[in-house]
Protein backbone atom coordinates (compact mmCIF):
# COMPACT_ATOMS: atom_id res chain seq x y z
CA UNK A 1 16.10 7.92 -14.36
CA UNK A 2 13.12 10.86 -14.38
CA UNK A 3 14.14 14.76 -13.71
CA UNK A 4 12.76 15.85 -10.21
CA UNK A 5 10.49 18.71 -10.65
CA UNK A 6 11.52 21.83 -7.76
CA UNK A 7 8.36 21.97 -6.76
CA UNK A 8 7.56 18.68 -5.65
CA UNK A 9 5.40 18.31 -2.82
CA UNK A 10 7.85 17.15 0.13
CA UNK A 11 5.37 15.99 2.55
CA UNK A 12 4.46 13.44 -0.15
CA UNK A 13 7.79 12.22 -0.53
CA UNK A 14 8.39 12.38 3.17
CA UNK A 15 4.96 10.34 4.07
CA UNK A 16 5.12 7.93 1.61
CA UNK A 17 9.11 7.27 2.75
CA UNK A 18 7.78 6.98 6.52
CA UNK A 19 5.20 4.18 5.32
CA UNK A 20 8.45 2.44 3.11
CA UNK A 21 11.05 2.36 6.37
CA UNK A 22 8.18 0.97 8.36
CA UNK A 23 7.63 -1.51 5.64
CA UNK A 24 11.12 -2.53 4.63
CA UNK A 25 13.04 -1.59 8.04
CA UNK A 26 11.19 -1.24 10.96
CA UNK A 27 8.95 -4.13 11.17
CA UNK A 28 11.01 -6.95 10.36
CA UNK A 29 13.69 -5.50 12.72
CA UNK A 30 11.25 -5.05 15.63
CA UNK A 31 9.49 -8.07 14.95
CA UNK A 32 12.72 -10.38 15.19
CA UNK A 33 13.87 -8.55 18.08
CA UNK A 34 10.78 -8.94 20.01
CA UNK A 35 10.67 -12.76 19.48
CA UNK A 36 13.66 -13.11 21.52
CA UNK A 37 12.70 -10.03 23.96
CA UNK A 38 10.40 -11.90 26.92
CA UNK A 39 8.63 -8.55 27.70
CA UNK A 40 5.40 -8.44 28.38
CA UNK A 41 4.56 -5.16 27.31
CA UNK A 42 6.73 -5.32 23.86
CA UNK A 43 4.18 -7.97 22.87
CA UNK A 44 1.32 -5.14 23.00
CA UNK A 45 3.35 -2.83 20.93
CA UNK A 46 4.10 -6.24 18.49
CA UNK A 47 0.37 -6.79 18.47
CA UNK A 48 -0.12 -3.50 16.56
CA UNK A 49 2.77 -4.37 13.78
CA UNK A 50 0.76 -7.41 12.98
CA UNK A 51 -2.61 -7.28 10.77
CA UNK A 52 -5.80 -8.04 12.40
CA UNK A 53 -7.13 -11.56 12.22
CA UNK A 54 -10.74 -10.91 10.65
CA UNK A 55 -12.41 -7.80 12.30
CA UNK A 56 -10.98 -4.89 13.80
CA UNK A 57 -8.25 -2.70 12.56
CA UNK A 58 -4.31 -1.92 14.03
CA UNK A 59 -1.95 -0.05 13.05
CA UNK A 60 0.00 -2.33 11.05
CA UNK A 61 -3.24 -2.40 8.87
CA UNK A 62 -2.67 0.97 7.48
CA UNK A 63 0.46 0.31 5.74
CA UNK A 64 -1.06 -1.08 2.73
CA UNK A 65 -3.87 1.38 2.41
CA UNK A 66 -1.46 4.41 2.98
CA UNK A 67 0.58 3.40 -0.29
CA UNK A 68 -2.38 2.68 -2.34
CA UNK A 69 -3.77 6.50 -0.94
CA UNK A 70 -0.39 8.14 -1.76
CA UNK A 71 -0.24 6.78 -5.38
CA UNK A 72 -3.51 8.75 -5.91
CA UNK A 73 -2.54 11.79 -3.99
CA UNK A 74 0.41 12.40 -6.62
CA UNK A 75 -2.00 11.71 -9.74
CA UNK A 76 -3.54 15.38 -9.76
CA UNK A 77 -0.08 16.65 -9.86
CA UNK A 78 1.30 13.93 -12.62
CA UNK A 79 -2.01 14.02 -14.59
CA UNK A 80 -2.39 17.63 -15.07
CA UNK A 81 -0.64 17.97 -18.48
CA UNK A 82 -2.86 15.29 -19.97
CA UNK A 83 -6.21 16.22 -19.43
CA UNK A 84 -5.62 18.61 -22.00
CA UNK A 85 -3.45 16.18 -24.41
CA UNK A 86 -5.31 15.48 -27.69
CA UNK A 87 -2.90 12.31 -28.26
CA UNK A 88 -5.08 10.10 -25.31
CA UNK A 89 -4.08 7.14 -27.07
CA UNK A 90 -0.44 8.03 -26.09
CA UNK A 91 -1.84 8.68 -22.60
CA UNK A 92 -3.72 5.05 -21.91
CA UNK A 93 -0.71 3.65 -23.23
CA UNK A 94 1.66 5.05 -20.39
CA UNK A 95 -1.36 3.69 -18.54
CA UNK A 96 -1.89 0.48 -19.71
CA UNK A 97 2.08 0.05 -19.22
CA UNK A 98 2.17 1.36 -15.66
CA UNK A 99 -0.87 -0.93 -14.56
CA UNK A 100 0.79 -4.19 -16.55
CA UNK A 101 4.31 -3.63 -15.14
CA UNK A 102 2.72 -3.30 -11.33
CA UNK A 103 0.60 -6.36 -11.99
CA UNK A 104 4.48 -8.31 -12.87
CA UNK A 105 6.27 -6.72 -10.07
CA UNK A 106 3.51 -8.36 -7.70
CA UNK A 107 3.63 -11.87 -9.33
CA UNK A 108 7.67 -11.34 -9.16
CA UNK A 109 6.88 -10.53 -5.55
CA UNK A 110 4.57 -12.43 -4.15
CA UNK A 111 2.70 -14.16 -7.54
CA UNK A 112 5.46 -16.92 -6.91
CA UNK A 113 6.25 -16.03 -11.17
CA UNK A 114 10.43 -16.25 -10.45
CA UNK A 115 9.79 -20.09 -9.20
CA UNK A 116 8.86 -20.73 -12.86
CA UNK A 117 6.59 -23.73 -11.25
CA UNK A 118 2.64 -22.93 -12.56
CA UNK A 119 1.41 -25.15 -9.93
CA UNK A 120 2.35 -22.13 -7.34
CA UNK A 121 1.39 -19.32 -9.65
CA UNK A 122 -1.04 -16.74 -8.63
CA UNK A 123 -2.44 -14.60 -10.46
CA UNK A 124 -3.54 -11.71 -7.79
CA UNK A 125 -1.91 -11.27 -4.67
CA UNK A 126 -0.03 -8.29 -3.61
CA UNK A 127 -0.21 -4.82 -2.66
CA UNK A 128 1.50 -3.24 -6.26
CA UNK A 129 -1.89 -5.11 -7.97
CA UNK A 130 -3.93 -3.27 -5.52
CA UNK A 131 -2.06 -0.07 -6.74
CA UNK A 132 -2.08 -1.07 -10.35
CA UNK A 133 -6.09 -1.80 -10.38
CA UNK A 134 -6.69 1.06 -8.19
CA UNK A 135 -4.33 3.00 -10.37
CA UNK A 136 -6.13 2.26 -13.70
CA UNK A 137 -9.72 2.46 -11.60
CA UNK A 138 -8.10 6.64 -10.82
CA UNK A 139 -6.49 7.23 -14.27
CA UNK A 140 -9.65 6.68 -16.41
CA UNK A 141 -11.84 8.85 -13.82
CA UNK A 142 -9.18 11.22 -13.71
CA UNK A 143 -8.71 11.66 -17.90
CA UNK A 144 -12.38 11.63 -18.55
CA UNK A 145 -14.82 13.00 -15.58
CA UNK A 146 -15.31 16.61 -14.18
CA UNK A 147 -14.19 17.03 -10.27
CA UNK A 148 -18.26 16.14 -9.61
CA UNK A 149 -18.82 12.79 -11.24
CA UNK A 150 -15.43 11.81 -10.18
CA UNK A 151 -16.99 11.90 -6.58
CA UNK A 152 -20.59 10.45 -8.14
CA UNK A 153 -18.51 7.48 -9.61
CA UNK A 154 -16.32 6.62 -6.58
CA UNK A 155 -19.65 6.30 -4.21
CA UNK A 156 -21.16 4.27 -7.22
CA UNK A 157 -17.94 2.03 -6.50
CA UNK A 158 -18.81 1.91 -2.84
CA UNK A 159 -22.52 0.95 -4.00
CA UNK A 160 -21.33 -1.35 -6.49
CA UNK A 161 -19.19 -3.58 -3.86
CA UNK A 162 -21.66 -3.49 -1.25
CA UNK A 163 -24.77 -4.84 -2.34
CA UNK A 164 -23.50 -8.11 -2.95
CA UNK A 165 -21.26 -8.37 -0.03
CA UNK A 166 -24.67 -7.50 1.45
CA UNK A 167 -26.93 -9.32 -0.01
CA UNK A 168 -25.03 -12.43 -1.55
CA UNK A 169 -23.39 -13.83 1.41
CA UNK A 170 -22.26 -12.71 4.77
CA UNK A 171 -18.98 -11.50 6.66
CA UNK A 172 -17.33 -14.48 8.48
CA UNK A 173 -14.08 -15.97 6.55
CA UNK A 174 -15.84 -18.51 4.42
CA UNK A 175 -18.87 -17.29 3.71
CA UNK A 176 -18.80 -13.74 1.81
CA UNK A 177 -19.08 -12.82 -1.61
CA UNK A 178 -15.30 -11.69 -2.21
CA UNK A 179 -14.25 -15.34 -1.05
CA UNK A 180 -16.41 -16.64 -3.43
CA UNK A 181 -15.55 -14.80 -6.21
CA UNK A 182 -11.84 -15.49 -5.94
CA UNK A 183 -12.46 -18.77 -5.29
CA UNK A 184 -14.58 -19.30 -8.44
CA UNK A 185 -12.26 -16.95 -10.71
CA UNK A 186 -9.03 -17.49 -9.63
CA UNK A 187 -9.02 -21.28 -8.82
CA UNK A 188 -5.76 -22.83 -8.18
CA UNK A 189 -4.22 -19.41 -9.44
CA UNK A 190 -5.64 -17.86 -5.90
CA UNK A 191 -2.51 -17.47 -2.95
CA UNK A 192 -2.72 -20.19 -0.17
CA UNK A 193 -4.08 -23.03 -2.60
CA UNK A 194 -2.11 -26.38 -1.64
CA UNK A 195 -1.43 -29.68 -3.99
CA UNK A 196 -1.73 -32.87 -3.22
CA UNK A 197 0.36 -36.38 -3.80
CA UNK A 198 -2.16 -37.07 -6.08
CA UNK A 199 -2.61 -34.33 -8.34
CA UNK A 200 -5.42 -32.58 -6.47
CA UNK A 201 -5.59 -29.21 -5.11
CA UNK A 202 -7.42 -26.97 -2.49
CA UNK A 203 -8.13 -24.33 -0.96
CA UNK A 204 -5.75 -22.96 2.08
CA UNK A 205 -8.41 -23.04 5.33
CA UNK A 206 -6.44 -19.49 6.54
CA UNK A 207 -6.11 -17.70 3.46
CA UNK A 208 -9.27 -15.44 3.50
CA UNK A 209 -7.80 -11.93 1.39
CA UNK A 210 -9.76 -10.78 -1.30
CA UNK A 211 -8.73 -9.15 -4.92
CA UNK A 212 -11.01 -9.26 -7.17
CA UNK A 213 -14.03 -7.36 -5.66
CA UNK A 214 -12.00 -6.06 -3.59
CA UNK A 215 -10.27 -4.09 -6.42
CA UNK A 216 -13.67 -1.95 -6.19
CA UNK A 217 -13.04 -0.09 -2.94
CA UNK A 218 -9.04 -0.45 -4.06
CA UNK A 219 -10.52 2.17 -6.93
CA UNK A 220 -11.74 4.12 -3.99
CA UNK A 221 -8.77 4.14 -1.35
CA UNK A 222 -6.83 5.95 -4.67
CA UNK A 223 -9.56 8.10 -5.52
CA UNK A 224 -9.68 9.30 -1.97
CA UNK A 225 -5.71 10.03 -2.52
CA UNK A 226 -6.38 11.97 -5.53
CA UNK A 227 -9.13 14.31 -4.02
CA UNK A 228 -6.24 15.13 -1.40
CA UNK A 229 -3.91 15.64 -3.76
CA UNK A 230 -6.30 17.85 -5.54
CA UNK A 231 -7.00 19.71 -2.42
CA UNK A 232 -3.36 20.58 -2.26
CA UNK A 233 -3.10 21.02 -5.69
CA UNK A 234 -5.41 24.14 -5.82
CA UNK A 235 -4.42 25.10 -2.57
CA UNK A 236 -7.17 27.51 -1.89
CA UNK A 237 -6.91 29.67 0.91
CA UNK A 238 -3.21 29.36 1.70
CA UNK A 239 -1.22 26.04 3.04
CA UNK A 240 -2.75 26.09 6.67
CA UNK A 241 -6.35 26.29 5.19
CA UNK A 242 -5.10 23.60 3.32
CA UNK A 243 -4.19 21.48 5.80
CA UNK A 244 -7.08 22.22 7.85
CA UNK A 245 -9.63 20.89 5.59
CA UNK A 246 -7.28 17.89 4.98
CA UNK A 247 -8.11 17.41 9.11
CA UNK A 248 -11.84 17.97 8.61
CA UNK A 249 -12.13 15.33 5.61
CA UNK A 250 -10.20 12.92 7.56
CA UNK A 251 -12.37 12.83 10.75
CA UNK A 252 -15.38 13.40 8.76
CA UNK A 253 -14.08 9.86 7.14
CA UNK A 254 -13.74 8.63 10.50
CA UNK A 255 -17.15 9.13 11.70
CA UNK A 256 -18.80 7.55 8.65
CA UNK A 257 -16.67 4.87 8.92
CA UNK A 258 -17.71 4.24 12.74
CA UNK A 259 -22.06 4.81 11.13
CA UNK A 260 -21.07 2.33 8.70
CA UNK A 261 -18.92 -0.51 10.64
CA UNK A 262 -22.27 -0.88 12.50
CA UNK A 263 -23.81 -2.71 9.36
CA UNK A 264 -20.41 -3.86 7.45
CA UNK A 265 -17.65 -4.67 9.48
CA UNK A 266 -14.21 -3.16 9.19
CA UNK A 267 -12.35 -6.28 7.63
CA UNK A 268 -9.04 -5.12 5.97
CA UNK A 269 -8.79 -8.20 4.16
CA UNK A 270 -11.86 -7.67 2.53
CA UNK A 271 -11.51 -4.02 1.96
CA UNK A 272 -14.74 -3.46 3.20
CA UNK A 273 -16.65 -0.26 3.00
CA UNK A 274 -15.89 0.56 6.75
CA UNK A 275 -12.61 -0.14 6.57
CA UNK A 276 -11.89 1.97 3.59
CA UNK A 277 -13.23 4.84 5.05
CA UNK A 278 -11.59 3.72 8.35
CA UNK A 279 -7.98 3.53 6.54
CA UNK A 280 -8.72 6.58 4.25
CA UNK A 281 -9.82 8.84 7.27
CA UNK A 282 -6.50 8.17 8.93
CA UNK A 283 -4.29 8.89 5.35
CA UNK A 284 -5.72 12.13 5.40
CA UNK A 285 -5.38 12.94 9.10
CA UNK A 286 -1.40 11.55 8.43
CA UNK A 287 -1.17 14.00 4.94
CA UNK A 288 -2.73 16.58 6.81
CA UNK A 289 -0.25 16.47 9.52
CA UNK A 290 2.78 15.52 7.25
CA UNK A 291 1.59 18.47 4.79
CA UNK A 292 1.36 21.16 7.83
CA UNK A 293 4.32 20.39 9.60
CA UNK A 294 6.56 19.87 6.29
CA UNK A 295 5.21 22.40 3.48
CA UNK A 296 3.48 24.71 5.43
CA UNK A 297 6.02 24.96 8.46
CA UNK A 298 9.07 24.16 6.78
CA UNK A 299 9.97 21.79 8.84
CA UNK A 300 11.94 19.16 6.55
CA UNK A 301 15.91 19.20 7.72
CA UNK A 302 14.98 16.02 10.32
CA UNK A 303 12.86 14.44 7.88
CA UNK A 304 14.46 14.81 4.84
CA UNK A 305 16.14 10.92 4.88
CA UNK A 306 13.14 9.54 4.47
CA UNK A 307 12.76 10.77 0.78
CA UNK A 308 15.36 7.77 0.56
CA UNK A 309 12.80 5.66 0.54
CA UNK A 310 9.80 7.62 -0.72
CA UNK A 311 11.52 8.94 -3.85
CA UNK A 312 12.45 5.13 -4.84
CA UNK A 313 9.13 3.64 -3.10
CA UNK A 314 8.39 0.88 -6.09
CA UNK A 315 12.47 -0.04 -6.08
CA UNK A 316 12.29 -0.15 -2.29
CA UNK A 317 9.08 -2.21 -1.74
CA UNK A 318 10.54 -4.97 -4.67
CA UNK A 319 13.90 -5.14 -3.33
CA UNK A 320 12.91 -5.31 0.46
CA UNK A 321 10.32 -8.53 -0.59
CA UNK A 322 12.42 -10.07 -3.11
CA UNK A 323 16.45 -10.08 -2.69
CA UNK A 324 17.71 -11.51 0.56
CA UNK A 325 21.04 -9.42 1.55
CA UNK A 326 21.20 -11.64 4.44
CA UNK A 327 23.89 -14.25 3.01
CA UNK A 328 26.08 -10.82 2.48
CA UNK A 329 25.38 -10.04 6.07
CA UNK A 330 26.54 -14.00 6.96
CA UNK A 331 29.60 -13.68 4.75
CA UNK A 332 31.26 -11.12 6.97
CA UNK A 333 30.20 -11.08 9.88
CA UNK A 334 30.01 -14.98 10.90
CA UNK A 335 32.60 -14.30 13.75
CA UNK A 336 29.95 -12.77 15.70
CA UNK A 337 27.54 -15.33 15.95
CA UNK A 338 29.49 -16.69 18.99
CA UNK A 339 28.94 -13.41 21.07
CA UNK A 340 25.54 -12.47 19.66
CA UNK A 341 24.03 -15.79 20.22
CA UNK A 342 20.28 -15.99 20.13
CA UNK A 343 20.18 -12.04 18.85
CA UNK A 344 22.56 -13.42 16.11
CA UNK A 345 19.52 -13.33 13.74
CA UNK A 346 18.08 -9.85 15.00
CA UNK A 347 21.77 -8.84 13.32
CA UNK A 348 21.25 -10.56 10.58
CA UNK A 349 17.89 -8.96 9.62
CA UNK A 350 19.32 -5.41 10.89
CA UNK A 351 22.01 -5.39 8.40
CA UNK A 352 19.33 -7.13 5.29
CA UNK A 353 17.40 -3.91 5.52
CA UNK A 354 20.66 -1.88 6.31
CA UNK A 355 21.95 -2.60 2.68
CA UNK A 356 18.97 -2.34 1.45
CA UNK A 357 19.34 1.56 2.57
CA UNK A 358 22.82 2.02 1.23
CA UNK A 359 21.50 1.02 -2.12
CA UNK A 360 18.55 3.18 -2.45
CA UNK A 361 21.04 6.51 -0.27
CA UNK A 362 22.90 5.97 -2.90
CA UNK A 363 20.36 6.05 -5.40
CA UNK A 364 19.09 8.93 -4.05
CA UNK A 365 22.72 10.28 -3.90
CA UNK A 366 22.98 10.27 -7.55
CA UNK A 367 19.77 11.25 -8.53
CA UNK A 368 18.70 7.98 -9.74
CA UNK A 369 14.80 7.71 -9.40
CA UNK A 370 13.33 4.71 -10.71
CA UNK A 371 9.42 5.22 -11.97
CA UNK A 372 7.22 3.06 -13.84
């Protein structure tokens, strides 16, 4: 349980609760209930709570780099009192324990580690390593590096991933550097690999995401978090200016991302140059708008229930992806399986991700915050 400092920035809390309810409410709920809707146009608005194929981007492709943005945009706040801390041993240690407990809570997640079966371990696969790597990638810079070489070393990162994905290979599924690299690293430790009735494994044909150079431009999704959250931080010029120049950076990100999708395409599931800046342009258009119409306007009483989720976001994300509430939902309310019928399991889902809310109101309720 951590004390809640007063002046905590709410749009924070807010925005990164928004991205949680989509994650562990909204989707599943509207996906399920659109699989036994036969509307036409509900299939469009499916089509964007999906993630893109290969190239292109939707908006169900922003999840992901909105929580790895919002764990940097709190790190100027959190990593003010250390800078000046002459115990940085004690420091890299809260570090080093932050990054390795992330890195667990993925393999609990989606690492496979609870099925105790190494033939389906792997190693790197989820969204909290993302955080973790781009977490430690942002601490270091953040502990050791003036504002200026902070932005020097994140477009060295950019450099850094591109010339091989360049240079070394191409962009189609099979064929680009990332893929490779996993491939060779990871082995039978990488998500999607298969085993056969004769002791053999390979590689899964449709699994094509990327972690290990992909961590690279993970580094620079929560670097581009922590220059927001340094903007606000300083707050020069008043709130509005504030969120003003969060607008500018954002479609500033958006254009360069356009220049450079013309050369590297935007492929979230390689984390590609593009489609960092693509996602990163749109987390500071959504912090600019969350930060102007919540700290600057006031404007929280309607919004407030989503620091639910955002001031539990870790607990949230594990519990949504790992415990299944659905058997409690089963338990007591079989008897209405005869009258829902086919939108039986639409219930069923509903009232998963409805427990899953009591839990963390209640949490919230009692002023229990879970942080790592």
């Amino acid at each position: 349980m951590e004390h809640i400092p007063a002046n905590r920035l709410a749009s924070l809390d807010i925005l990164r609760g928004f991205d949680l309810f989509l994650l562990v409410f909204f989707q599943p709920v509207l996906v399920v209930l659109g699989h036994h809707l036969n509307l036409p146009w509900f299939k469009e608005v499916l089509w964007q709570f999906d993630h893109e194929v290969w190239v292109g981007f939707r908006f169900w492709d922003l999840v992901m780099p909105l929580f790895l943005f919002m764990t940097g945009v709190s790190m100027p706040f959190s990593f003010a009192k250390f800078r000046d801390n002459s115990d940085k041993g004690r420091v890299y240690r809260k570090i080093l324990k932050r990054f390795l407990l992330l890195f667990i809570f993925g393999m609990i997640v989606q690492g496979n580690l609870l099925g105790l079966n190494p033939q389906h371990l792997y190693l790197y696969s989820n969204t909290l390593q993302a955080i973790a790597t781009g977490y430690l990638i942002a601490a270091i810079l953040l502990l050791n590096c003036s504002f200026r070489l902070q932005i020097f070393i994140t477009i060295l990162l950019f450099l850094t991933y591109w010339i091989p994905m360049t240079f070394l290979g191409d962009f189609t599924p099979d064929g680009n550097f990332a893929e490779k690299l996993d491939c060779r690293v990871l082995g039978r430790f990488r998500d999607g690999t298969s085993w056969n009735a004769d002791g053999s494994w390979s590689f899964s044909p449709s699994y094509h995401y990327t972690w290990i150079w992909s961590s690279l431009t993970f580094g620079v999704t929560v670097m581009l978090g922590t220059f927001a959250g340094k903007m606000m931080k300083d707050g020069k010029g008043g709130k509005r200016k504030v969120a003003i120049r969060l607008f500018i950076v954002g479609l500033a990100l958006l254009a360069l991302a356009g220049v450079w999708s013309l050369q590297m395409p935007v492929i979230k599931r390689l984390w590609t140059c593009s489609m960092t800046l693509l996602s990163g342009g749109y987390c500071f258009l959504l912090m600019g708008l969350f930060y102007y119409w919540i700290d600057y306007k006031g404007n929280t009483l309607e919004l407030n229930w989503l620091k639910i989720y955002g001031m539990n976001s870790i607990t949230a994300y594990v519990l949504g992806e790992v415990i299944n509430f659905r058997s409690i939902v089963a338990s007591v309310s079989y008897g209405l399986e005869p009258y829902l019928g086919k939108y039986y399991s639409v219930w069923l889902t509903f009232g998963n991700y409805l427990i899953l809310f009591f839990i963390l109101r209640t949490m919230y309720k009692k002023r229990i915050f879970l942080r790592i």
